[in-house]
PDB file of N, CA and C in Angstrom:
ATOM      1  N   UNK A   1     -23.977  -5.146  -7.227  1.00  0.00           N
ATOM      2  CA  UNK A   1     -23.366  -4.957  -8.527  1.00  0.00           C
ATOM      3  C   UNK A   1     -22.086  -4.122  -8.381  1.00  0.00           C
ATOM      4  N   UNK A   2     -20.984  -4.920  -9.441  1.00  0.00           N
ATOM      5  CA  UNK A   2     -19.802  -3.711  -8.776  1.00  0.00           C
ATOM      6  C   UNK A   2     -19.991  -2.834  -9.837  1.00  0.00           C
ATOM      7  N   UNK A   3     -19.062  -1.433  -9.653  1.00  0.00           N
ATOM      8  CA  UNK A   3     -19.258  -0.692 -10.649  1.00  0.00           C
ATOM      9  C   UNK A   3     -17.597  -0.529 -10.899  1.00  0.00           C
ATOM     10  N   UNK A   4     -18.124   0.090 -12.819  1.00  0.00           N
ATOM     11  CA  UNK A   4     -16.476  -0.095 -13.294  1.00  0.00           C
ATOM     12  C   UNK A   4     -16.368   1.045 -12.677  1.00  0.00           C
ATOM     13  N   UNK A   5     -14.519   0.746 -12.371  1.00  0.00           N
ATOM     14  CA  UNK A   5     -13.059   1.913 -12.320  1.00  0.00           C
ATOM     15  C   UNK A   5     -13.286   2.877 -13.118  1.00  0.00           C
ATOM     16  N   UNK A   6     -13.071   4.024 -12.746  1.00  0.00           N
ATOM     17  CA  UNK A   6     -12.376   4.990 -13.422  1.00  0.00           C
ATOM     18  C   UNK A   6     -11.044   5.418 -13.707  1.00  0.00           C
ATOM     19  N   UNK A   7     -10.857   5.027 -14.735  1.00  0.00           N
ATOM     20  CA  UNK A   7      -9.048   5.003 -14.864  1.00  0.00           C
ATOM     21  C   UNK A   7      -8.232   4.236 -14.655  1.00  0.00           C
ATOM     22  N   UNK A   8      -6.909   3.786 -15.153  1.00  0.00           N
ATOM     23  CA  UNK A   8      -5.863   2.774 -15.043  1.00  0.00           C
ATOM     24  C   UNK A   8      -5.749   2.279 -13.657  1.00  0.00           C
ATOM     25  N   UNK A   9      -5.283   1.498 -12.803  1.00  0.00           N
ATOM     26  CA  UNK A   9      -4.930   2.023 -11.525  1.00  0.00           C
ATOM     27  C   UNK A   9      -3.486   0.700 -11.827  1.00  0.00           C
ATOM     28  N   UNK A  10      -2.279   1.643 -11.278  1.00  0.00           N
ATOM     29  CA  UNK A  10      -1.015   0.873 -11.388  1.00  0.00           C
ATOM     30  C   UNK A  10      -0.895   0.323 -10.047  1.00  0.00           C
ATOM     31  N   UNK A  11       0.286  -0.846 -10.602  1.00  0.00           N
ATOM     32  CA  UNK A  11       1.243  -1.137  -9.284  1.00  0.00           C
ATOM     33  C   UNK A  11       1.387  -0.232  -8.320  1.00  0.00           C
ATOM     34  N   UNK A  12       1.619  -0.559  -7.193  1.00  0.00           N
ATOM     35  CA  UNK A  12       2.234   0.526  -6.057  1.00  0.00           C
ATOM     36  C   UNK A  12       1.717   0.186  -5.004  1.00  0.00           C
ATOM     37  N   UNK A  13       2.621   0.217  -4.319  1.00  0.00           N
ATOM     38  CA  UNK A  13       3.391  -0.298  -2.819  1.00  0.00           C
ATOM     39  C   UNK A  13       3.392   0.315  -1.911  1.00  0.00           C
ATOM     40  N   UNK A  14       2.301   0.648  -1.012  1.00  0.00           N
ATOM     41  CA  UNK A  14       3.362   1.787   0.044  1.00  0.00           C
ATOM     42  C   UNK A  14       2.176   1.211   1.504  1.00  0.00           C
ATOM     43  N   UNK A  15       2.557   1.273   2.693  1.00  0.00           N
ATOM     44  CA  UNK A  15       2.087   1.491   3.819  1.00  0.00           C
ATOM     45  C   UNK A  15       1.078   2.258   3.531  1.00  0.00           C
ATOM     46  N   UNK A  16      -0.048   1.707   4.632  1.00  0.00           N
ATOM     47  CA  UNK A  16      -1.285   2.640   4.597  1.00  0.00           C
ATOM     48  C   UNK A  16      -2.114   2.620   5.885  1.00  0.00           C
ATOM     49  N   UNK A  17      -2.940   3.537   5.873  1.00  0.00           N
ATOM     50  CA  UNK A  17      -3.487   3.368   7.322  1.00  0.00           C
ATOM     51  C   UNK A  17      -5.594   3.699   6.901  1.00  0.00           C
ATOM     52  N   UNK A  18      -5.957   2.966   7.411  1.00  0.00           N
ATOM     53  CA  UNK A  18      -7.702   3.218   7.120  1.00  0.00           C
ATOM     54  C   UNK A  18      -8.471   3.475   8.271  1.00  0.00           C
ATOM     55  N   UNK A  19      -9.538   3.960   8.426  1.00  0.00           N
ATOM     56  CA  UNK A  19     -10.389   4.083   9.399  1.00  0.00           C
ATOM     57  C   UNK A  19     -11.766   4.796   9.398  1.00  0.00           C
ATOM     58  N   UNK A  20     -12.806   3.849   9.721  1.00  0.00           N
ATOM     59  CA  UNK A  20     -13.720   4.435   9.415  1.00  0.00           C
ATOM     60  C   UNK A  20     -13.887   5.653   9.939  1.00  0.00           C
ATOM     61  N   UNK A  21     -14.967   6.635   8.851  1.00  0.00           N
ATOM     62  CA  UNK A  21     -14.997   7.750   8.987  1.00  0.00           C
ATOM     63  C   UNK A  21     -16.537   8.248   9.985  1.00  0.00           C
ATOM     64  N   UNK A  22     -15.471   9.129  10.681  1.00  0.00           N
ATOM     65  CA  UNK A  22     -16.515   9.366  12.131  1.00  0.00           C
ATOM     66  C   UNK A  22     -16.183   8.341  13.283  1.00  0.00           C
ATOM     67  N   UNK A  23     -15.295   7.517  13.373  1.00  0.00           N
ATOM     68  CA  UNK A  23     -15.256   7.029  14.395  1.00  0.00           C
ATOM     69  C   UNK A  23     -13.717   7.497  15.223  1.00  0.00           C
ATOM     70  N   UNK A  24     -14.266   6.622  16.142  1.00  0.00           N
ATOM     71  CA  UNK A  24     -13.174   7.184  17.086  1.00  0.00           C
ATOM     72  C   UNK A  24     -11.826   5.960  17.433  1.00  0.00           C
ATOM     73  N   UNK A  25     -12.264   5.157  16.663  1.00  0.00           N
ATOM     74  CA  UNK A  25     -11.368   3.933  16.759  1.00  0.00           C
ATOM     75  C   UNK A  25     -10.080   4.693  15.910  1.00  0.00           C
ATOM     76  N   UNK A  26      -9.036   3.886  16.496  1.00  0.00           N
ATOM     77  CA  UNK A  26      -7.731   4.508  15.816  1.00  0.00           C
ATOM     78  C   UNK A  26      -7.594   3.961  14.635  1.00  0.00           C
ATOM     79  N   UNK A  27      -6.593   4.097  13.614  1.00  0.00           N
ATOM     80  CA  UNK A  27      -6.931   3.990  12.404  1.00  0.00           C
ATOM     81  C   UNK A  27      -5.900   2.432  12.341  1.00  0.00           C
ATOM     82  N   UNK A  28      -6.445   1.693  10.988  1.00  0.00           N
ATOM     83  CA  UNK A  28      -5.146   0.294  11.622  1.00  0.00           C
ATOM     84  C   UNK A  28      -5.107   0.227   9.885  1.00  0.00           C
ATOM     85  N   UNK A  29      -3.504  -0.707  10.218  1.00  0.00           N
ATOM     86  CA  UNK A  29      -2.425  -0.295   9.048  1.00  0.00           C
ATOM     87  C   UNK A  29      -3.141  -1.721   8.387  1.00  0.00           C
ATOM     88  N   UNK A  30      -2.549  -1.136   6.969  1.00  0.00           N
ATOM     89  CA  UNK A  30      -3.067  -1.613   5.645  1.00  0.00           C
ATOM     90  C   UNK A  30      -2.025  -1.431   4.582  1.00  0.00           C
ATOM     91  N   UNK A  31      -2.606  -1.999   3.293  1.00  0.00           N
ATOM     92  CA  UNK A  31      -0.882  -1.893   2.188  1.00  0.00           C
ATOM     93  C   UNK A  31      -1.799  -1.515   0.997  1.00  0.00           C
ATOM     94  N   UNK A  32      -1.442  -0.793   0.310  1.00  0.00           N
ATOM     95  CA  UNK A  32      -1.952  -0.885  -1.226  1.00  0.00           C
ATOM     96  C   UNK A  32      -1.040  -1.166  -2.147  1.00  0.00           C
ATOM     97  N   UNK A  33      -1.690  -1.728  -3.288  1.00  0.00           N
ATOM     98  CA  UNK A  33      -1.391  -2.311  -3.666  1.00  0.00           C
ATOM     99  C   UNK A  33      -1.407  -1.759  -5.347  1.00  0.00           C
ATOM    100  N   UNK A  34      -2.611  -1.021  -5.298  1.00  0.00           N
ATOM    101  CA  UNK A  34      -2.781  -0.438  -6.457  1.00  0.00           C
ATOM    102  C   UNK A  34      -2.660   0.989  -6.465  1.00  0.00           C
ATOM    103  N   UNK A  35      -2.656   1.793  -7.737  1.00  0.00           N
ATOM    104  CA  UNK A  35      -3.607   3.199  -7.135  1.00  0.00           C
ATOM    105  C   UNK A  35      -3.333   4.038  -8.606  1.00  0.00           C
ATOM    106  N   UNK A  36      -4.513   4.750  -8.734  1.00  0.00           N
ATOM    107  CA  UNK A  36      -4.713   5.389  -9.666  1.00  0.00           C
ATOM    108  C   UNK A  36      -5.511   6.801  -9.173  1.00  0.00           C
ATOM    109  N   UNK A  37      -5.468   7.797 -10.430  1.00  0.00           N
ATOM    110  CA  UNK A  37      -5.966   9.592  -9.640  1.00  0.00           C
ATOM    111  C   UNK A  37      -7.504   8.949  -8.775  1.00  0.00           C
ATOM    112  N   UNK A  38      -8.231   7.839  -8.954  1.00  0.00           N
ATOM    113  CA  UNK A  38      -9.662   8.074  -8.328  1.00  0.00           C
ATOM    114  C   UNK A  38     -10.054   7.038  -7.282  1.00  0.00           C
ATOM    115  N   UNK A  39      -8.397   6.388  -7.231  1.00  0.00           N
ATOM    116  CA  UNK A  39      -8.739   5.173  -5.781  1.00  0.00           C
ATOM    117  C   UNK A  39      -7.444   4.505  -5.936  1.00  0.00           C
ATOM    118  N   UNK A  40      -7.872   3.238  -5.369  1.00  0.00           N
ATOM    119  CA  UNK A  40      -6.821   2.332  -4.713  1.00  0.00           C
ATOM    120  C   UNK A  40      -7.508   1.122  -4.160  1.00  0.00           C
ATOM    121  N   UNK A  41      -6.373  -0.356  -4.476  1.00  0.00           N
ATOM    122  CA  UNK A  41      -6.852  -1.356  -3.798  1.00  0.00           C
ATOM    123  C   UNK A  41      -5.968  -1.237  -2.353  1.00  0.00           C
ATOM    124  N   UNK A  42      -6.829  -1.747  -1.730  1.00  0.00           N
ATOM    125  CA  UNK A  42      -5.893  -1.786  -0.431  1.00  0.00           C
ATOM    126  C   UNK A  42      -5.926  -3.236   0.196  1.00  0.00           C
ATOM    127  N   UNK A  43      -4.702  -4.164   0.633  1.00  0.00           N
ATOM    128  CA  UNK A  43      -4.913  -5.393   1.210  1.00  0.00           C
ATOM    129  C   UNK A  43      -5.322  -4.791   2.569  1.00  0.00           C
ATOM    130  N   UNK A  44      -6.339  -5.459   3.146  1.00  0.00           N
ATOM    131  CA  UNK A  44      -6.684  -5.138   4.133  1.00  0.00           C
ATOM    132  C   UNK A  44      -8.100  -6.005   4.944  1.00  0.00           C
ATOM    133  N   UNK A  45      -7.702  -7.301   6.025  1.00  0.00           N
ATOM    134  CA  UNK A  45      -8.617  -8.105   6.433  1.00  0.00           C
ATOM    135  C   UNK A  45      -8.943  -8.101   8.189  1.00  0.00           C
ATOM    136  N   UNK A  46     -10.442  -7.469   8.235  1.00  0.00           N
ATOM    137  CA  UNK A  46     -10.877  -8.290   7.271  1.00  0.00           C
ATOM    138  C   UNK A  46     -11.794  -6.404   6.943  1.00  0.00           C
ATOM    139  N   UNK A  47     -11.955  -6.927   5.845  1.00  0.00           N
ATOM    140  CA  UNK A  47     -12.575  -5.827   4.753  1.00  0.00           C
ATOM    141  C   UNK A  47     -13.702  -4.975   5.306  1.00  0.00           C
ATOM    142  N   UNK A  48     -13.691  -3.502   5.180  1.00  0.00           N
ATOM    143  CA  UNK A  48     -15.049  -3.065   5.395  1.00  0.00           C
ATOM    144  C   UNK A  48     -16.189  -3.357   4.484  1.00  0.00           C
ATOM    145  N   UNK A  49     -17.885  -2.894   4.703  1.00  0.00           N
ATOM    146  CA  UNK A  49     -18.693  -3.571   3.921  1.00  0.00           C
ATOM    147  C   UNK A  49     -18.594  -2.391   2.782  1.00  0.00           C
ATOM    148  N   UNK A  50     -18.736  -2.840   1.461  1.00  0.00           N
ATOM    149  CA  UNK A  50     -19.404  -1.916   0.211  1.00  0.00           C
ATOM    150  C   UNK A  50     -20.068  -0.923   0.650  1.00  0.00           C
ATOM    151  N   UNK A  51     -20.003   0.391   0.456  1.00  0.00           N
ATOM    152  CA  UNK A  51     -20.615   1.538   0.422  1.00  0.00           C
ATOM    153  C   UNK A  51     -19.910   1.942   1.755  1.00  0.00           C
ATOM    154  N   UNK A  52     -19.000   1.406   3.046  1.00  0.00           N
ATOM    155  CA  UNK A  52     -18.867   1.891   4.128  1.00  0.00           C
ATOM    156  C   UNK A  52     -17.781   3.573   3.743  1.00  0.00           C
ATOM    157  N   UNK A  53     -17.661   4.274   4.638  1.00  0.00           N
ATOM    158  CA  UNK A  53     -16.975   5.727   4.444  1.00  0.00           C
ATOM    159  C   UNK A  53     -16.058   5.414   5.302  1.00  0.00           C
ATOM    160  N   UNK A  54     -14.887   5.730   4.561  1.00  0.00           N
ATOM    161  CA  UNK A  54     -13.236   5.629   4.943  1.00  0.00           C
ATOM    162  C   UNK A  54     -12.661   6.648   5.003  1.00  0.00           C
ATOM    163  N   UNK A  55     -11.262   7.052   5.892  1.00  0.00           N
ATOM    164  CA  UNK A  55     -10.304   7.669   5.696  1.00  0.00           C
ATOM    165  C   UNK A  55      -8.963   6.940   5.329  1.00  0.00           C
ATOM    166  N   UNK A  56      -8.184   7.523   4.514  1.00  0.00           N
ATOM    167  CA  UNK A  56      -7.457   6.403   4.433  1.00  0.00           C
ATOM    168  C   UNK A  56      -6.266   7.615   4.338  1.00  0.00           C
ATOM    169  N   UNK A  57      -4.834   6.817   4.556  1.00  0.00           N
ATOM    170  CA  UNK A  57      -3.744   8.057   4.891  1.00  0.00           C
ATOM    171  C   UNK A  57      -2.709   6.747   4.119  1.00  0.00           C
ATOM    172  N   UNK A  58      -2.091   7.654   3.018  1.00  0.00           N
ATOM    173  CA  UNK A  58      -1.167   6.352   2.178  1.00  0.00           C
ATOM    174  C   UNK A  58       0.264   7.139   2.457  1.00  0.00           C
ATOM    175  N   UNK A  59       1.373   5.996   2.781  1.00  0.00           N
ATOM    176  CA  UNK A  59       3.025   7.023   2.976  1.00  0.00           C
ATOM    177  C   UNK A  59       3.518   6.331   2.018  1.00  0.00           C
ATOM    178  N   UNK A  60       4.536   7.175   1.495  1.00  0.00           N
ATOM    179  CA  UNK A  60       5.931   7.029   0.862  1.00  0.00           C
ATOM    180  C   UNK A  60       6.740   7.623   0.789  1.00  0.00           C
ATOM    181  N   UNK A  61       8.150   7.343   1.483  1.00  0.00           N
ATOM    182  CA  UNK A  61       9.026   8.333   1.836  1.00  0.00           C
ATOM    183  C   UNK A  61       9.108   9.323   2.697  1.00  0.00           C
ATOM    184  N   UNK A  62       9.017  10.316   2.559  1.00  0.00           N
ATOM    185  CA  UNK A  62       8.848  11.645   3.857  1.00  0.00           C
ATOM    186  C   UNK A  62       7.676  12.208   2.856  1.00  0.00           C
ATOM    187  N   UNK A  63       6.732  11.454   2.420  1.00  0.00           N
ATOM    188  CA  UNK A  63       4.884  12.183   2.189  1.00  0.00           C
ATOM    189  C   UNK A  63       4.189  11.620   2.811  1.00  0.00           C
ATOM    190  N   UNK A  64       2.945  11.832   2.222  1.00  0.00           N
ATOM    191  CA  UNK A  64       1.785  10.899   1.966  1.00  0.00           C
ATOM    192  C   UNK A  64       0.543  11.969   2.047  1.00  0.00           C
ATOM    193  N   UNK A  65      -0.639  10.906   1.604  1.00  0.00           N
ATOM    194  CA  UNK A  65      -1.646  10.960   0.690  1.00  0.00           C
ATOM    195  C   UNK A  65      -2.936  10.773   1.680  1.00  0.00           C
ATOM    196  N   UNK A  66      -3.637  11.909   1.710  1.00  0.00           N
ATOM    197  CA  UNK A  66      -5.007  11.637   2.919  1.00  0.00           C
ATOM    198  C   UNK A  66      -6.010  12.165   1.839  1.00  0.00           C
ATOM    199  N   UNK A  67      -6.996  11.094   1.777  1.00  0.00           N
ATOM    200  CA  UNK A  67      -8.569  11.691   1.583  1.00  0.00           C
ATOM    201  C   UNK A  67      -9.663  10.503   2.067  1.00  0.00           C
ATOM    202  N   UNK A  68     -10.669  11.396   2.279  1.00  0.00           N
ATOM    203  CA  UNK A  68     -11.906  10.238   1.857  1.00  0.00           C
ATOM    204  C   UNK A  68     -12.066   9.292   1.241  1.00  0.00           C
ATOM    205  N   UNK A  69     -12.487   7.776   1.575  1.00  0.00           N
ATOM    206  CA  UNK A  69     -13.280   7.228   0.381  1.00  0.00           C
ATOM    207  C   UNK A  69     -14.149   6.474   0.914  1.00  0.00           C
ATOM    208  N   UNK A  70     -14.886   6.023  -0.298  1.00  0.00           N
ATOM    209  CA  UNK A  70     -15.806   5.135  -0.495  1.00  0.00           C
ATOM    210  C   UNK A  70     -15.543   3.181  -0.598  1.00  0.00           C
ATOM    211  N   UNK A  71     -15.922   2.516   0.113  1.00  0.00           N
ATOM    212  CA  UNK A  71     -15.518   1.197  -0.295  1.00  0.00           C
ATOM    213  C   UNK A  71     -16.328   0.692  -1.659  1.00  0.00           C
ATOM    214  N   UNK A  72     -15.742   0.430  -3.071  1.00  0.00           N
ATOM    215  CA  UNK A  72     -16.362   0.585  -4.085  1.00  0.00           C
ATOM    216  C   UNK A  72     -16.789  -1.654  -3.767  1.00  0.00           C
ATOM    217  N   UNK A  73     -15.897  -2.317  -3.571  1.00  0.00           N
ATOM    218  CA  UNK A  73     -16.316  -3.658  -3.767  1.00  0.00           C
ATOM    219  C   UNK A  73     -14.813  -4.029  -3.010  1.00  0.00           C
ATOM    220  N   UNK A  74     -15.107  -5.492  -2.800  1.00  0.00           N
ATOM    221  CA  UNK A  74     -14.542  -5.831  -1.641  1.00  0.00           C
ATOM    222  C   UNK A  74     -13.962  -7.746  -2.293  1.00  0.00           C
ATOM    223  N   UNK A  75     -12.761  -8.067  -2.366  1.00  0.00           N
ATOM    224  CA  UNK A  75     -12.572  -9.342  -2.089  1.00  0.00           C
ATOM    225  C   UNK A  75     -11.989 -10.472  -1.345  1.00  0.00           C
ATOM    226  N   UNK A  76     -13.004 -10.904  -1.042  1.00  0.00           N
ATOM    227  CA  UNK A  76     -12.946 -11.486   0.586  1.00  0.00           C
ATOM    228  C   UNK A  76     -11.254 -12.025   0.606  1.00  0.00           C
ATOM    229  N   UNK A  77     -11.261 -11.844   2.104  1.00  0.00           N
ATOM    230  CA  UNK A  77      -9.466 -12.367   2.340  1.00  0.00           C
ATOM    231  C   UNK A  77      -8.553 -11.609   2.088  1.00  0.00           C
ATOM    232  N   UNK A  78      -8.789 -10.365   0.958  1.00  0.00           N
ATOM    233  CA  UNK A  78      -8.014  -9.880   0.128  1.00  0.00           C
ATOM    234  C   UNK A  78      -7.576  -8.701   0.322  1.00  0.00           C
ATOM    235  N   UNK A  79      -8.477  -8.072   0.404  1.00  0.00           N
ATOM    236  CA  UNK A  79      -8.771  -6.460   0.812  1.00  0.00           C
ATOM    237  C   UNK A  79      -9.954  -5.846  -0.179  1.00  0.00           C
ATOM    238  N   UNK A  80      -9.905  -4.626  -0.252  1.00  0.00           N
ATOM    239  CA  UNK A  80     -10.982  -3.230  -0.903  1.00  0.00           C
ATOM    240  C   UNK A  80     -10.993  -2.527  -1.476  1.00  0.00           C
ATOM    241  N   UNK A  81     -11.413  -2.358  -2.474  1.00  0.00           N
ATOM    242  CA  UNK A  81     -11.246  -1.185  -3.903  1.00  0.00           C
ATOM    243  C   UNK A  81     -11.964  -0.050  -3.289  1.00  0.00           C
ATOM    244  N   UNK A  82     -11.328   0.883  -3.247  1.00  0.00           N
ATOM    245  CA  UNK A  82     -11.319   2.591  -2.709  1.00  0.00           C
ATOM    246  C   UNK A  82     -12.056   3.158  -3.374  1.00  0.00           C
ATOM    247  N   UNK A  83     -13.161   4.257  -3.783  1.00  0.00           N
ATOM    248  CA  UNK A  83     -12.990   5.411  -4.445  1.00  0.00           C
ATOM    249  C   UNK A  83     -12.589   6.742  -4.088  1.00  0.00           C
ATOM    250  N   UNK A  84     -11.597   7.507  -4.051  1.00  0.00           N
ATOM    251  CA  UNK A  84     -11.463   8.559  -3.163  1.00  0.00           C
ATOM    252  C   UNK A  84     -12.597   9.484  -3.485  1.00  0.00           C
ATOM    253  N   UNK A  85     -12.647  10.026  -2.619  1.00  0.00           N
ATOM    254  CA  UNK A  85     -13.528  11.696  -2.931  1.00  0.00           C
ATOM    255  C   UNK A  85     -13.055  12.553  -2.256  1.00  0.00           C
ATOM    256  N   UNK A  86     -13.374  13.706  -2.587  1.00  0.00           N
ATOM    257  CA  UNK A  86     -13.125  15.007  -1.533  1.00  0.00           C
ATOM    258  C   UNK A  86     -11.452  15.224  -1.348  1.00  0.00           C
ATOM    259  N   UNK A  87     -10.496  14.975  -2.274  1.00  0.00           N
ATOM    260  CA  UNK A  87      -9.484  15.041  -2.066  1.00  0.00           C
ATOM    261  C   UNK A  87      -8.999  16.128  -2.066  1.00  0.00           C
ATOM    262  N   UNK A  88      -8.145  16.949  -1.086  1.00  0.00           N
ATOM    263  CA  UNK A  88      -7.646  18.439  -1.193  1.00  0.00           C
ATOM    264  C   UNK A  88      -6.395  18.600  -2.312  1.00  0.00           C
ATOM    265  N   UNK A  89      -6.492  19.425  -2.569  1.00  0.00           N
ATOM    266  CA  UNK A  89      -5.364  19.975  -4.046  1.00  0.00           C
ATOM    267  C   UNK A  89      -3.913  19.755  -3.500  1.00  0.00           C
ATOM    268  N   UNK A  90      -3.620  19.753  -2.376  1.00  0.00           N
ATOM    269  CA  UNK A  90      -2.376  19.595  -2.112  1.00  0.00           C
ATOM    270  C   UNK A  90      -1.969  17.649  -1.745  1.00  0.00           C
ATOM    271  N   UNK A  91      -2.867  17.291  -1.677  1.00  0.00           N
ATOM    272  CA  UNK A  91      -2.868  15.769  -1.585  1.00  0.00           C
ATOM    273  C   UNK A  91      -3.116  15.620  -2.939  1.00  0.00           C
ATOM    274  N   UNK A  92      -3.758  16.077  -3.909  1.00  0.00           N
ATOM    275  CA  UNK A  92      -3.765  15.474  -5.151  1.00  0.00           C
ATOM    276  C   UNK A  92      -2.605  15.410  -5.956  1.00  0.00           C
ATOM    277  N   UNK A  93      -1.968  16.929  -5.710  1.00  0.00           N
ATOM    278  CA  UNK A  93      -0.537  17.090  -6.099  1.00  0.00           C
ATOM    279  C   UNK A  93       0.607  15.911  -6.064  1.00  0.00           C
ATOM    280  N   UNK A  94       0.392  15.577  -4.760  1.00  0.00           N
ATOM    281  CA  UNK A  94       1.318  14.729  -4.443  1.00  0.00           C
ATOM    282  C   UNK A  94       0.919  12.830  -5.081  1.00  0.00           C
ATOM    283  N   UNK A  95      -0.571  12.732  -4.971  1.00  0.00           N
ATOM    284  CA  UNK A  95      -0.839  11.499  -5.945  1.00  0.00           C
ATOM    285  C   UNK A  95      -0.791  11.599  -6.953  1.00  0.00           C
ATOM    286  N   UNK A  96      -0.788  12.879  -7.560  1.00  0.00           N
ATOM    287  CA  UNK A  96      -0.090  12.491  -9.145  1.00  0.00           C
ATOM    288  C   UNK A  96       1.190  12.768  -9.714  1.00  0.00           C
ATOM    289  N   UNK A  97       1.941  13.101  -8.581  1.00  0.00           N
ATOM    290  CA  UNK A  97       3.615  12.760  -9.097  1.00  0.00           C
ATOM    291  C   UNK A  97       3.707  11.464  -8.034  1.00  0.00           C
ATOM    292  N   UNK A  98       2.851  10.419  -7.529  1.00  0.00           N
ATOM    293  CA  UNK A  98       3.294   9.221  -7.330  1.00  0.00           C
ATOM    294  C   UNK A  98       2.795   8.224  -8.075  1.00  0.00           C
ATOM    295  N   UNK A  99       1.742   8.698  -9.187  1.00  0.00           N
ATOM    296  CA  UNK A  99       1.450   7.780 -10.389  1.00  0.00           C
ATOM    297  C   UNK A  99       2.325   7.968 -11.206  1.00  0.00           C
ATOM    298  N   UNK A 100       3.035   9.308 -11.495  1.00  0.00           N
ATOM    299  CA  UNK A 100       4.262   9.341 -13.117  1.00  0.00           C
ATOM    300  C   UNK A 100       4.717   8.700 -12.291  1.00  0.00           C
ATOM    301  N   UNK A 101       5.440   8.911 -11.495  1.00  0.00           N
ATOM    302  CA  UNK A 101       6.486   8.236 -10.953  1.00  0.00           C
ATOM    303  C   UNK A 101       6.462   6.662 -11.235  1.00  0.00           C
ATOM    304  N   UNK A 102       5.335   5.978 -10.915  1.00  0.00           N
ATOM    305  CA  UNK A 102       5.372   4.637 -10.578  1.00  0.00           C
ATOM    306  C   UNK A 102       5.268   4.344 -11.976  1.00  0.00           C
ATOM    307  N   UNK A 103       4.590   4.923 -12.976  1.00  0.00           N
ATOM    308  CA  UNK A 103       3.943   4.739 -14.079  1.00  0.00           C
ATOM    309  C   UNK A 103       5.707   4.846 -15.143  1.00  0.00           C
ATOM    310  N   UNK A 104       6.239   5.605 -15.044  1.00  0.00           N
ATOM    311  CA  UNK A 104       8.032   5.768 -15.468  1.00  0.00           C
ATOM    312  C   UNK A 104       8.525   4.449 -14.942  1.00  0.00           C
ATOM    313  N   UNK A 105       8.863   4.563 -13.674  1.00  0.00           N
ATOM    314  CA  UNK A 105       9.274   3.170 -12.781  1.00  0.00           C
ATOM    315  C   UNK A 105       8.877   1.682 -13.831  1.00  0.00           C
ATOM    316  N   UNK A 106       7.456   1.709 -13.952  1.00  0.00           N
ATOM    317  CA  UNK A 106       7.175   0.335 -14.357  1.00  0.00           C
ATOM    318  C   UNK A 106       7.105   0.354 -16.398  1.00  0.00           C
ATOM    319  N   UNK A 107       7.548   1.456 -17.095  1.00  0.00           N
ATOM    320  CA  UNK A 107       7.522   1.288 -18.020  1.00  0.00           C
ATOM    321  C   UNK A 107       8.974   1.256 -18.309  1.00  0.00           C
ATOM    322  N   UNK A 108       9.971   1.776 -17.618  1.00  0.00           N
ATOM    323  CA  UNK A 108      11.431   1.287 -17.207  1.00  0.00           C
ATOM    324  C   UNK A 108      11.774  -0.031 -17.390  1.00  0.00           C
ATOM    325  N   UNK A 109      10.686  -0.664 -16.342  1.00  0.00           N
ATOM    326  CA  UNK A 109      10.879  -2.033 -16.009  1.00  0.00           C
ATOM    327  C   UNK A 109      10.201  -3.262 -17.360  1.00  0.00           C
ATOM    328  N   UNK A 110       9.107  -2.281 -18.208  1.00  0.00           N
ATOM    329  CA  UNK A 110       8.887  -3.476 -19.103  1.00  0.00           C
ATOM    330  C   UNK A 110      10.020  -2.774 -20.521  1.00  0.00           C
ATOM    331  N   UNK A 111      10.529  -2.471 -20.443  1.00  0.00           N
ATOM    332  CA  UNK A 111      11.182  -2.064 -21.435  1.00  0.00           C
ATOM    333  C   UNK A 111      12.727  -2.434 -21.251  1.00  0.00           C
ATOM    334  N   UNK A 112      13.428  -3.129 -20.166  1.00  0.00           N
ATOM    335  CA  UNK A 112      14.314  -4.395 -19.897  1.00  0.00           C
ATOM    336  C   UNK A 112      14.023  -5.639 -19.956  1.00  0.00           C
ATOM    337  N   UNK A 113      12.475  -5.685 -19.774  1.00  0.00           N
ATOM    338  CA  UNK A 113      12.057  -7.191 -20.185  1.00  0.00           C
ATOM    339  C   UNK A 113      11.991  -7.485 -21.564  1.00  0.00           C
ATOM    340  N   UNK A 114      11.445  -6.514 -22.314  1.00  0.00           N
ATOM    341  CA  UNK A 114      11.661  -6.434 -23.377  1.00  0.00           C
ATOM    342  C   UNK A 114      12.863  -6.223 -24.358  1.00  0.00           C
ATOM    343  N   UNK A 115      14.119  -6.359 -23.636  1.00  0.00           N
ATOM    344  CA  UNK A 115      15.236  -5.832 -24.651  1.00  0.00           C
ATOM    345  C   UNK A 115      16.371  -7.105 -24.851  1.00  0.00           C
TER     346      UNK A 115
END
């Protein structure tokens, strides 16, 4: 059963890197696609299973974004809906001036479509 999102999750683009957590395998690149304060889709094939424990490390620009997550549901070919957890305050900081941001960005953008 999947379970609902918590919260909007917008557009957004950036390089990413995943890897399961506790292992020793190096981590391999991925894109998201979405992301909101409590996750992220990430394209990424082929997919870990539901419930597996992730690290995931997201860039943009001279940042980026490290926490835990959870694989909430998975579509095949496609990639994996995230839930983060355990996120430190200084990584949160920085994911939520890359949601205004994107969230400004794309209300910018429907508000030329609209004019």
């Amino acid at each position: 059963m999947e379970q609902k999102r918590r919260g909007l999750r917008i557009p957004f683009s950036a390089p990413a890197e995943v890897a399961l957590e506790g292992s020793k395998d190096a981590s391999a690149p991925a894109k998201i696609v979405e992301l909101s304060l409590h996750g992220c889709f990430v394209q990424f094939y082929p997919p870990f299973a539901v419930q597996a424990k992730l690290r995931v490390k997201i860039f943009d620009k001279d940042e980026y974004f490290e926490a835990r997550a959870t694989v909430m549901h998975v579509r095949d070919k496609v990639g994996m809906g995230l839930a983060f957890c355990e996120t430190k305050p200084h990584f949160q900081s920085i994911l939520q001036k890359w949601i205004l941001a994107a969230m400004v960005q794309q209300q910018k953008a429907d508000s030329t479509v609209h004019s």
